[in-house]
Protein backbone atom coordinates (compact mmCIF):
# COMPACT_ATOMS: atom_id res chain seq x y z
CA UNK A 1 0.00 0.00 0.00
CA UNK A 2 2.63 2.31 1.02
CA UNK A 3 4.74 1.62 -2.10
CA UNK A 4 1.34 2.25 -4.29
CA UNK A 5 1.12 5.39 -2.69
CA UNK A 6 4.47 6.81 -3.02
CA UNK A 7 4.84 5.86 -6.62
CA UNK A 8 1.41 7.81 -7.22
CA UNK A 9 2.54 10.94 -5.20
CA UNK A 10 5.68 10.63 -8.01
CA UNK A 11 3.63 10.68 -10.95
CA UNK A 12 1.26 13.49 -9.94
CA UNK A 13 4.63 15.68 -8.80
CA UNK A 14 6.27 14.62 -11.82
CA UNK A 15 3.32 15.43 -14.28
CA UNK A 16 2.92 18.44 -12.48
CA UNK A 17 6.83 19.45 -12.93
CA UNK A 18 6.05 18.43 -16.38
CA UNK A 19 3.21 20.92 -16.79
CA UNK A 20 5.53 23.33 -15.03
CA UNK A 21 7.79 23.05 -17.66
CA UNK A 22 5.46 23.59 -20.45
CA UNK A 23 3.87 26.56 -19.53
CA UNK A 24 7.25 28.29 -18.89
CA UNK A 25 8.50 27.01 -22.57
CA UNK A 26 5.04 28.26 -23.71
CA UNK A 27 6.17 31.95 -22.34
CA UNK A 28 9.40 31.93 -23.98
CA UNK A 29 7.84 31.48 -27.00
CA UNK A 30 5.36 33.92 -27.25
CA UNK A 31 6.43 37.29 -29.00
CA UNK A 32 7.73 40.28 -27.36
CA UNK A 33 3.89 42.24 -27.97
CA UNK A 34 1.71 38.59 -26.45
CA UNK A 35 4.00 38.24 -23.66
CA UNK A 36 3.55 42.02 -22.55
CA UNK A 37 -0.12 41.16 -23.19
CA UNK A 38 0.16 38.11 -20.94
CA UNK A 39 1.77 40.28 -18.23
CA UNK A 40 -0.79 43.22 -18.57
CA UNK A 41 -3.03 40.64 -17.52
CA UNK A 42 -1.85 39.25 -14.64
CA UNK A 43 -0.53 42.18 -13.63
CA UNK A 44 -3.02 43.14 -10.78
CA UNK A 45 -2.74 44.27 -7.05
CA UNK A 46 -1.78 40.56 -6.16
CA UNK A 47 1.07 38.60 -8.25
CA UNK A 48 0.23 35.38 -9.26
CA UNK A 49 3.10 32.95 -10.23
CA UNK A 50 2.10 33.57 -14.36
CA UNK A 51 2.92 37.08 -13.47
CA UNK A 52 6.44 36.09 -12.37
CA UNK A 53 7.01 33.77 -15.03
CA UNK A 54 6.02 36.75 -17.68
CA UNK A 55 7.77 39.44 -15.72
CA UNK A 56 11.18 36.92 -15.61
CA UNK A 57 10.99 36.70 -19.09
CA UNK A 58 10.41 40.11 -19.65
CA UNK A 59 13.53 41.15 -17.60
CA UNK A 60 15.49 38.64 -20.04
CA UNK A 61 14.44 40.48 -23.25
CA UNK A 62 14.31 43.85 -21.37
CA UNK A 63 10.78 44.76 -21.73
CA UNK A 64 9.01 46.55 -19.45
CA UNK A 65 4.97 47.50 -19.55
């Protein structure tokens, strides 16, 4: 039982470090004018982690809003 459940909690974190992974290769790809988009939109009074994906990539390209 215990082995069950350890190799399930694995799969879940590893599709979730998975998902991770796309979203963030998903934001480098997106053109300078859709990622400042992206960032305009999640840029609110609370930062959400899309915000500080988009805002990491913006520092890369040197973009600002």
């Amino acid at each position: 039982m215990l082995k069950t459940r350890i190799k399930r909690r694995t799969a879940v974190a590893e599709r979730a470090a998975g998902r991770l992974t796309d979203i963030q290769a998903s934001i480098v790809a997106l053109g300078d004018d859709d990622l400042l988009d992206l960032a305009d939109i999640f840029a609110r009074d609370t930062h959400t982690v899309l915000w500080e994906l988009a805002s990491a990539e913006m520092r890369k390209r040197n973009l600002s809003l």
